[in-house]
N, C-alpha and C. Protein backbone atom coordinates (compact mmCIF):
# COMPACT_ATOMS: atom_id res chain seq x y z
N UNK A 1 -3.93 -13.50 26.49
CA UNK A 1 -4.61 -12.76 25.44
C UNK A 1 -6.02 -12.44 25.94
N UNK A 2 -6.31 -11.12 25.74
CA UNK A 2 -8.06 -10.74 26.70
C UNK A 2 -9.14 -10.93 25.51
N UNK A 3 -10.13 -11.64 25.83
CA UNK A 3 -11.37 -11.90 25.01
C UNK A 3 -11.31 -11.11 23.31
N UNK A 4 -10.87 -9.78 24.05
CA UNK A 4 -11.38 -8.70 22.68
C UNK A 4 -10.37 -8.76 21.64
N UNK A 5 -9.38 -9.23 22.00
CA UNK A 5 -8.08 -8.84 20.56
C UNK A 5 -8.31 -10.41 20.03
N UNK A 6 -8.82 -11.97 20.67
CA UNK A 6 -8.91 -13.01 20.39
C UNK A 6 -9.92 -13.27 19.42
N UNK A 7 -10.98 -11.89 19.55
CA UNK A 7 -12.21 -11.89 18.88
C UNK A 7 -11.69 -11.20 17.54
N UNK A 8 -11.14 -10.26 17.87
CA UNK A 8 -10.37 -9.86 16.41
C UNK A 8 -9.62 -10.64 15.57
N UNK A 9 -8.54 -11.32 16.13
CA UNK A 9 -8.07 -12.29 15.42
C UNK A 9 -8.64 -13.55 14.75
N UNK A 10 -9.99 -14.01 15.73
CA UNK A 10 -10.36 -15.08 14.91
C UNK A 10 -11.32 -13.93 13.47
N UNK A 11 -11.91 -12.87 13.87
CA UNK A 11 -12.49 -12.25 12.66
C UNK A 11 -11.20 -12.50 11.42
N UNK A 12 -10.06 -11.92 11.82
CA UNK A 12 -9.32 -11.19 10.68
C UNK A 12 -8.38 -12.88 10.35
N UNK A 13 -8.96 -13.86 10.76
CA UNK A 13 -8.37 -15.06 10.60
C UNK A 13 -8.98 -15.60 9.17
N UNK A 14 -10.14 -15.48 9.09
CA UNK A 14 -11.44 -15.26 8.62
C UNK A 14 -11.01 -14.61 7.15
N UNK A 15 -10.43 -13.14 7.07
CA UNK A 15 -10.04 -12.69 6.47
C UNK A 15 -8.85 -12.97 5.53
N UNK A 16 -8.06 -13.61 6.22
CA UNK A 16 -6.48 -14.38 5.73
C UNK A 16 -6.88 -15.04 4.80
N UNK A 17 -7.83 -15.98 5.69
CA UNK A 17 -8.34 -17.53 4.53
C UNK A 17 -9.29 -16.79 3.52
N UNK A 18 -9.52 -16.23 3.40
CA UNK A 18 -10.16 -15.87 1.89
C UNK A 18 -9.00 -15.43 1.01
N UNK A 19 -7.85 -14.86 1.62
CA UNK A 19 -7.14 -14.38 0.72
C UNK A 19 -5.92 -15.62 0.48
N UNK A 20 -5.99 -16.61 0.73
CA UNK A 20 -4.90 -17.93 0.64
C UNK A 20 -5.62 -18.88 0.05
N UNK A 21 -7.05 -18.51 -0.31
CA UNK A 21 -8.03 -19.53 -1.09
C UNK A 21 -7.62 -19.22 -2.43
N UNK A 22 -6.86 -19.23 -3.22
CA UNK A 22 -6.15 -18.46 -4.84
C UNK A 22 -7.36 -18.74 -5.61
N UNK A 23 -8.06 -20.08 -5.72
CA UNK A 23 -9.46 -20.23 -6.44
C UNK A 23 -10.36 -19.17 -6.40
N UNK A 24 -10.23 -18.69 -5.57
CA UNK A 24 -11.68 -17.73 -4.70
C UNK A 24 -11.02 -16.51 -5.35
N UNK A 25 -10.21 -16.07 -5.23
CA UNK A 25 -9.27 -14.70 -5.26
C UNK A 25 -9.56 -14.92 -6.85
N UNK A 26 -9.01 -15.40 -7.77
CA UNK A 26 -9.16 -15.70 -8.89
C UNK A 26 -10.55 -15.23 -9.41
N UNK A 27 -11.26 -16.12 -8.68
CA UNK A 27 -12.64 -16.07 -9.56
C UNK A 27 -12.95 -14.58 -8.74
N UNK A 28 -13.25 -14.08 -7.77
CA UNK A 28 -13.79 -12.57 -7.35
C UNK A 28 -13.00 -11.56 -8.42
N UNK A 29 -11.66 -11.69 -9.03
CA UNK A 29 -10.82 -11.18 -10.35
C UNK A 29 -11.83 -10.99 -11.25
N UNK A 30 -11.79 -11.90 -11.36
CA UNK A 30 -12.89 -12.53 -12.85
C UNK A 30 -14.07 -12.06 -13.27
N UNK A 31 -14.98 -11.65 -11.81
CA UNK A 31 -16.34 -11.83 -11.91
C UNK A 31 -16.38 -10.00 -11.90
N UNK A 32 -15.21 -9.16 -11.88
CA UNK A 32 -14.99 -7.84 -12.34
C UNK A 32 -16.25 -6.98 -11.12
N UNK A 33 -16.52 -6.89 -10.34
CA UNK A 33 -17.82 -6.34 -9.34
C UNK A 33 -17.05 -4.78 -9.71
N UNK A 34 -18.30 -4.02 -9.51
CA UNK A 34 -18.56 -2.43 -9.40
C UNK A 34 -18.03 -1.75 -8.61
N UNK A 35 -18.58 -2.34 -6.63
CA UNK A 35 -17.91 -1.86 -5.75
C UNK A 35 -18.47 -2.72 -4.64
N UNK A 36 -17.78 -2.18 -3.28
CA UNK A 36 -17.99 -3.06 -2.37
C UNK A 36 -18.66 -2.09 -1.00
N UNK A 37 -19.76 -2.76 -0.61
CA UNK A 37 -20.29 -2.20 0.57
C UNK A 37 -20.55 -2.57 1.30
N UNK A 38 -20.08 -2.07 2.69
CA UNK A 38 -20.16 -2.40 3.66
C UNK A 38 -19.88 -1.45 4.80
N UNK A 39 -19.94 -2.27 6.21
CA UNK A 39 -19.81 -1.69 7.39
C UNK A 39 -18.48 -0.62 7.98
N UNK A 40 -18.32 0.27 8.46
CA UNK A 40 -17.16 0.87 8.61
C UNK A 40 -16.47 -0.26 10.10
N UNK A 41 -17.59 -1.02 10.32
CA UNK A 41 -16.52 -2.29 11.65
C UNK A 41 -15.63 -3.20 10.95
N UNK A 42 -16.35 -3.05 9.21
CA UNK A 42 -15.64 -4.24 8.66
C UNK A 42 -14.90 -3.59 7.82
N UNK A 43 -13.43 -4.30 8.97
CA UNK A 43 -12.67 -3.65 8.24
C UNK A 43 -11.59 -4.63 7.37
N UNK A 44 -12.20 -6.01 6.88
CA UNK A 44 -11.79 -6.79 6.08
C UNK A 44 -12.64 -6.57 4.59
N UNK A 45 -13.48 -5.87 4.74
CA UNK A 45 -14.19 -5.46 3.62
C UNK A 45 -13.16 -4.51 3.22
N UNK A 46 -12.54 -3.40 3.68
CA UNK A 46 -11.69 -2.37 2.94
C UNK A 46 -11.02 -2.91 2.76
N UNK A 47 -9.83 -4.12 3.03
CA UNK A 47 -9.14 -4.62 2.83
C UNK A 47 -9.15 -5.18 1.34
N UNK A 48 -10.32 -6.04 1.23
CA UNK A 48 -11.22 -6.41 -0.01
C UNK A 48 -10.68 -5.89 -1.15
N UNK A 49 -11.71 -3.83 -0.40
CA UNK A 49 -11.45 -3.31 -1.56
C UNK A 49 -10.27 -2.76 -2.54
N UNK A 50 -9.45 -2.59 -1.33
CA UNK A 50 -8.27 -2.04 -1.85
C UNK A 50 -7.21 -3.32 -2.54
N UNK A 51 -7.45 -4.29 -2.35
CA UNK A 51 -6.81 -5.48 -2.88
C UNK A 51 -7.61 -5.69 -3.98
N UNK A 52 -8.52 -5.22 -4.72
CA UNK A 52 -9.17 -5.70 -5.56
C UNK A 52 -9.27 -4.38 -6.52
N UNK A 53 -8.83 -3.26 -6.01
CA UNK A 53 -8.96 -1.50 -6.56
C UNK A 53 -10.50 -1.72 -6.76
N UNK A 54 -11.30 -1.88 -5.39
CA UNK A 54 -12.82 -1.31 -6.12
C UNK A 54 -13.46 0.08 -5.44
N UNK A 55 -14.06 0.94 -5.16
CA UNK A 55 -14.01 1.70 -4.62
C UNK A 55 -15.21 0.90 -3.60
N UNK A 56 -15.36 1.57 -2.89
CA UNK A 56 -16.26 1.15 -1.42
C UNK A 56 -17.16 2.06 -1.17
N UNK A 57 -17.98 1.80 -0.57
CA UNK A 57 -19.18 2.75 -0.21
C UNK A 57 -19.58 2.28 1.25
N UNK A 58 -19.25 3.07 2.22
CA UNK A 58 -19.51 2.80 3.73
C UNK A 58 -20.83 3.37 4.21
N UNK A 59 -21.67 1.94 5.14
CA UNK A 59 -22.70 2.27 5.44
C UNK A 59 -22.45 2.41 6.98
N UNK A 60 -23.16 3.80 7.52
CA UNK A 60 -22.84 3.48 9.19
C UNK A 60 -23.59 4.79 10.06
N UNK A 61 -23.95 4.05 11.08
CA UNK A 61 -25.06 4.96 11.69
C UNK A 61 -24.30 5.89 12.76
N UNK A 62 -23.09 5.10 13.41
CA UNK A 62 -21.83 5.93 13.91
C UNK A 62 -20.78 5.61 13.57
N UNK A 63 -19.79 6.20 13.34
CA UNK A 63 -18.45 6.18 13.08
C UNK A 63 -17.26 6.23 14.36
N UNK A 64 -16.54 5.29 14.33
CA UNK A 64 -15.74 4.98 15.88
C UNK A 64 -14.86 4.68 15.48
N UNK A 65 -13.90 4.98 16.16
CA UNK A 65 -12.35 5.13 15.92
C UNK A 65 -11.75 6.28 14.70
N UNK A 66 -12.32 7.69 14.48
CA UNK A 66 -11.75 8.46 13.99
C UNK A 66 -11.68 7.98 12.21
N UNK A 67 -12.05 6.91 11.87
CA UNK A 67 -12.22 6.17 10.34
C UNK A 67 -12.87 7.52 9.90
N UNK A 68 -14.04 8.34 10.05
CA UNK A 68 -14.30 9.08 9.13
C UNK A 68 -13.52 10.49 8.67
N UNK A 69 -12.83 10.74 10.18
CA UNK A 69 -11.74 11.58 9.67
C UNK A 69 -10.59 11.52 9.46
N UNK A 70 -9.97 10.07 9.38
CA UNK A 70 -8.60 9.28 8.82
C UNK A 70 -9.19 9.26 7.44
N UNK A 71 -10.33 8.86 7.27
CA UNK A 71 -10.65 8.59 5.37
C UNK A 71 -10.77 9.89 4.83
N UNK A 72 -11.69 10.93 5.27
CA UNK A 72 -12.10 11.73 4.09
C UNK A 72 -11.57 12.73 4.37
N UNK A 73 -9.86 12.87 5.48
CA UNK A 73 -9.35 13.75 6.29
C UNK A 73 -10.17 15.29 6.12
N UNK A 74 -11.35 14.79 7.50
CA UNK A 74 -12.15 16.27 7.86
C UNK A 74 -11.38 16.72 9.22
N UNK A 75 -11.58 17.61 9.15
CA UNK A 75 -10.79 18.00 10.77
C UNK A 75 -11.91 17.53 12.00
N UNK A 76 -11.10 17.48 12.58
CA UNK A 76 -11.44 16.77 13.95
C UNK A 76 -12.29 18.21 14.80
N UNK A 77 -13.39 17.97 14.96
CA UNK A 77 -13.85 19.50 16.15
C UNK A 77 -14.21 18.72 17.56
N UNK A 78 -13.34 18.46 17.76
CA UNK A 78 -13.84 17.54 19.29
C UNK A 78 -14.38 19.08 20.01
N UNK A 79 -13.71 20.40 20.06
CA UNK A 79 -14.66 20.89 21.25
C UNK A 79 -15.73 21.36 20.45
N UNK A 80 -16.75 20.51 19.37
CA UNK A 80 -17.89 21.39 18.67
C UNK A 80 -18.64 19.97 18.40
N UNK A 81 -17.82 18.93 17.95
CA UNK A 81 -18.86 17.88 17.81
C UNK A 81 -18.83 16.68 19.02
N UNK A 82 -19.93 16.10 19.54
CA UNK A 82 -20.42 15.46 20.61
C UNK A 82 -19.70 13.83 20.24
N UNK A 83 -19.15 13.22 20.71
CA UNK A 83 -18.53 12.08 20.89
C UNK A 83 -19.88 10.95 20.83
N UNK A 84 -19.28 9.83 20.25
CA UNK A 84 -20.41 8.76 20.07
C UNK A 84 -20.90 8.74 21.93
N UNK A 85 -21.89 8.02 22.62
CA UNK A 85 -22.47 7.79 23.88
C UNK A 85 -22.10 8.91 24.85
N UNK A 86 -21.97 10.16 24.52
CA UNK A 86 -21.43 11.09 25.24
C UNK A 86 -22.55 11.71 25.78
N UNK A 87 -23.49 11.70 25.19
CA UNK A 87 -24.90 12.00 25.72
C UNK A 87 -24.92 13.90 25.84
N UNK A 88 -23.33 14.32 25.01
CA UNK A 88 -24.24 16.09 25.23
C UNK A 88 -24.66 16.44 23.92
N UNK A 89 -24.74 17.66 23.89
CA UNK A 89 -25.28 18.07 22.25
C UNK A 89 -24.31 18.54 21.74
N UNK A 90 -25.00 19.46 20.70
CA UNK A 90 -24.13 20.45 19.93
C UNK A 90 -23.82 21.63 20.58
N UNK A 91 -24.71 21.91 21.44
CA UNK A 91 -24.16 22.93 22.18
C UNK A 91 -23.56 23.03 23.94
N UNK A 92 -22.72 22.54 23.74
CA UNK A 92 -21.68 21.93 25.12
C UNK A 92 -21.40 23.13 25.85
N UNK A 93 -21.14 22.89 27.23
CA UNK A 93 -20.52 23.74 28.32
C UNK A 93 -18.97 23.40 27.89
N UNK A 94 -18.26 24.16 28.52
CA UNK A 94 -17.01 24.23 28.20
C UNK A 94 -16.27 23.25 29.50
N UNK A 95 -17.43 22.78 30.55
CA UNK A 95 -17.00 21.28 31.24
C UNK A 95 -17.17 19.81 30.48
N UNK A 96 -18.30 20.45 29.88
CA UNK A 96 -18.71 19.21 28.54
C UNK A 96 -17.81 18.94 27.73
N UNK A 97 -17.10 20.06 27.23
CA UNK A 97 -16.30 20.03 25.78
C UNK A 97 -14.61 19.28 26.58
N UNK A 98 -14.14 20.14 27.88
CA UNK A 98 -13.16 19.19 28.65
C UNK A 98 -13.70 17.32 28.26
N UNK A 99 -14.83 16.93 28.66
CA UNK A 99 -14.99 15.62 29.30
C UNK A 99 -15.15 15.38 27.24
N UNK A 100 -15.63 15.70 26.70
CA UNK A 100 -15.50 15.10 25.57
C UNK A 100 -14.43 14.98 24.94
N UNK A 101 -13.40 16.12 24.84
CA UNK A 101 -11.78 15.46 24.47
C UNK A 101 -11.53 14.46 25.36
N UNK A 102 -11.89 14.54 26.24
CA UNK A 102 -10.83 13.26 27.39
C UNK A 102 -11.52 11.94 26.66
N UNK A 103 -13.17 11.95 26.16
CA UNK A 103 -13.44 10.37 25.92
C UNK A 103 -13.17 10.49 24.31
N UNK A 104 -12.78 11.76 23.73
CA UNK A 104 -12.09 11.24 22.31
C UNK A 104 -10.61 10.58 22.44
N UNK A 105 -9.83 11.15 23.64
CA UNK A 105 -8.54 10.72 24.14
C UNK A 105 -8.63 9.07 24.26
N UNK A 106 -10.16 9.35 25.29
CA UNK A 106 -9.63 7.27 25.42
C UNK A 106 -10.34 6.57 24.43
N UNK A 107 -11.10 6.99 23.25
CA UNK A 107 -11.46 6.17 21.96
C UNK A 107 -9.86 6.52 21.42
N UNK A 108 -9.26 6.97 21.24
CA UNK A 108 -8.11 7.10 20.48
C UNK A 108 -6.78 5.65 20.80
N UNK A 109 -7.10 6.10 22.03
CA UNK A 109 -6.19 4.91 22.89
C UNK A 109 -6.84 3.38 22.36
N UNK A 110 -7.83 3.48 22.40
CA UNK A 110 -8.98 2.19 22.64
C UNK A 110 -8.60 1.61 21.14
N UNK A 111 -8.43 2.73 20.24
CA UNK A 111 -8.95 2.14 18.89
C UNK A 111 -7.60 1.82 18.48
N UNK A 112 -6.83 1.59 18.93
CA UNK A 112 -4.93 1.36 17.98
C UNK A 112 -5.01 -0.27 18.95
N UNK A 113 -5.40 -0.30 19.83
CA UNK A 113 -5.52 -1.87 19.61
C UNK A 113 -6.72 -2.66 18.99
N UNK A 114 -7.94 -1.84 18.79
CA UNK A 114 -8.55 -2.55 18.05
C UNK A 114 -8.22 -2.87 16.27
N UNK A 115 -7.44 -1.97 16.20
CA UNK A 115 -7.20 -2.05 14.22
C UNK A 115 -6.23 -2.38 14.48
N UNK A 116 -5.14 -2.88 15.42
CA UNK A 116 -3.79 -3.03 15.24
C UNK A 116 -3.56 -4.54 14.26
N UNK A 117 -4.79 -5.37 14.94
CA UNK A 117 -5.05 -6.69 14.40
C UNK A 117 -5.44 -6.62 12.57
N UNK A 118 -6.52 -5.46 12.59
CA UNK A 118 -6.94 -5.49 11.15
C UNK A 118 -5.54 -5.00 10.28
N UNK A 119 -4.44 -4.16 10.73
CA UNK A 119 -4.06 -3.38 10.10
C UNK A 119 -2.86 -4.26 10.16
N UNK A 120 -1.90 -5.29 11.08
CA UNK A 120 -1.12 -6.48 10.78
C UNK A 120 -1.68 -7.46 9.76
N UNK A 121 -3.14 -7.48 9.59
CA UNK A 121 -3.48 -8.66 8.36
C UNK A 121 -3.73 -7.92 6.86
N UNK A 122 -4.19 -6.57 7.15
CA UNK A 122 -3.97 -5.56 5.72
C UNK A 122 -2.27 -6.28 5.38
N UNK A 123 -1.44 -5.80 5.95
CA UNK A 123 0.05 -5.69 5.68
C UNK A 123 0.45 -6.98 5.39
N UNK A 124 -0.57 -8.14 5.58
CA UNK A 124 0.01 -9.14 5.59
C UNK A 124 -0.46 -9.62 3.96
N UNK A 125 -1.65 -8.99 4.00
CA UNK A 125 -2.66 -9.43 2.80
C UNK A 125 -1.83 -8.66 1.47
N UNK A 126 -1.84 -6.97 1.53
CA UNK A 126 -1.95 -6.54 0.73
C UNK A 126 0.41 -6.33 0.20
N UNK A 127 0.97 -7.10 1.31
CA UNK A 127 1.88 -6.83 0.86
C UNK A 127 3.50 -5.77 1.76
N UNK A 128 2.77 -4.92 2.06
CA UNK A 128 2.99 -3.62 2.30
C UNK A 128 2.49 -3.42 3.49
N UNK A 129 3.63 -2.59 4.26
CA UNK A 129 2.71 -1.52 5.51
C UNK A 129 1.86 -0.81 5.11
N UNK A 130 0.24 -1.05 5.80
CA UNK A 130 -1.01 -0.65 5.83
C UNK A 130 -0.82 0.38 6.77
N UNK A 131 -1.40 1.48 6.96
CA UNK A 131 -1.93 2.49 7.68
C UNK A 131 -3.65 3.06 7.95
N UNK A 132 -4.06 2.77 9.08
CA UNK A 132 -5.73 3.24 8.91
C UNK A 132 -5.81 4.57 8.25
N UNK A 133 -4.90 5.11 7.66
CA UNK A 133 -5.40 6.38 6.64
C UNK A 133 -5.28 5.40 5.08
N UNK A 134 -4.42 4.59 5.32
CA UNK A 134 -4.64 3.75 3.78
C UNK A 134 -5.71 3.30 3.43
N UNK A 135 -6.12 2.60 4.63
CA UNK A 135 -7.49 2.10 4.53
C UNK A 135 -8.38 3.04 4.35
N UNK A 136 -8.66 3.35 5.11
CA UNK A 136 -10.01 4.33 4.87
C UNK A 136 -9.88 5.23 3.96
N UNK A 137 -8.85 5.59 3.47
CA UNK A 137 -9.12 6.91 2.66
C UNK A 137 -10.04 6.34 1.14
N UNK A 138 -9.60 4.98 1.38
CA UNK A 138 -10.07 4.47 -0.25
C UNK A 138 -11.26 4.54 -0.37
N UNK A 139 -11.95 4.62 0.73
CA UNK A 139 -13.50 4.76 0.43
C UNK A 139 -13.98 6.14 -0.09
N UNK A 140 -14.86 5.62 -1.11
CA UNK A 140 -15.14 6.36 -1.85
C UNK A 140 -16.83 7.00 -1.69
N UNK A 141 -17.27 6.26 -0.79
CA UNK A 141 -18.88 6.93 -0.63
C UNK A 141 -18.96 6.91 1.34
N UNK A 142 -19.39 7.72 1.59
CA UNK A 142 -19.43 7.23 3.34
C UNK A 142 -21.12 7.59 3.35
N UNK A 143 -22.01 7.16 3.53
CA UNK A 143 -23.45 6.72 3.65
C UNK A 143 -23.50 7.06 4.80
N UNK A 144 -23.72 8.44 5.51
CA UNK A 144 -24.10 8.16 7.39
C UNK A 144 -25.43 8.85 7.68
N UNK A 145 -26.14 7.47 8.50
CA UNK A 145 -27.29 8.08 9.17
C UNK A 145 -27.32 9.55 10.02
């Protein structure tokens, strides 16, 4: 097992045990909250919300792994918008716009093993096969710097 999916699992381990604590689950019922905010990394917070029907409000200065256009399905302009650390602008060469699909290609790749972990403990939590469009779509505010 390589460092990074071990790091996920102990996160989303993390996540389990809040939801097998029935006391805890109970009383967060109870105590009726507004909504839930948080990070678009945390993705045991959506989990949260959607197990609890609260709507969510995502705070985030970049968005990685396609979450903002799996949630609020915007279309994708990879040859118009600049990839997180890609370092070009808005206005790309058409060698630029090549090399930026290729590193949306390997965030794409990159990111189905990183949620694969969140998205086996959604399914585990909430019942049901989870999908990162399930998740994310529930959010209801996206906050981006």
């Amino acid at each position: 097992m390589n460092p990074a999916s071990s790091s996920f699992e102990l996160d989303f381990s993390h996540c389990r045990s809040l939801f097998n604590n029935k006391k805890l689950v109970k009383y967060l019922k109870k105590s009726s909250f507004d909504a839930v905010f948080l990070d678009p990394f945390d993705l045991c917070g959506l989990i949260i919300a959607k197990y609890f029907s609260l709507p969510s409000v995502v705070f985030g200065r970049v968005i990685f792994c396609h979450s903002l256009e799996e949630g609020s399905q915007c279309p994708l302009a990879a040859s118009y918008v600049p990839r997180m650390l890609s370092g070009f602008s808005d206005s790309m060469t058409f060698s630029e716009r090549v090399w930026n699909y290729i590193s949306l290609l390997q965030e794409h790749l990159l990111c189905r093993n990183f949620i694969k972990t969140a998205l086996d403990s959604a399914s585990e939590i909430l019942q049901t096969t989870v999908t990162a469009y399930d998740l994310f779509s529930h959010t209801s505010i996206w906050l981006l710097r």
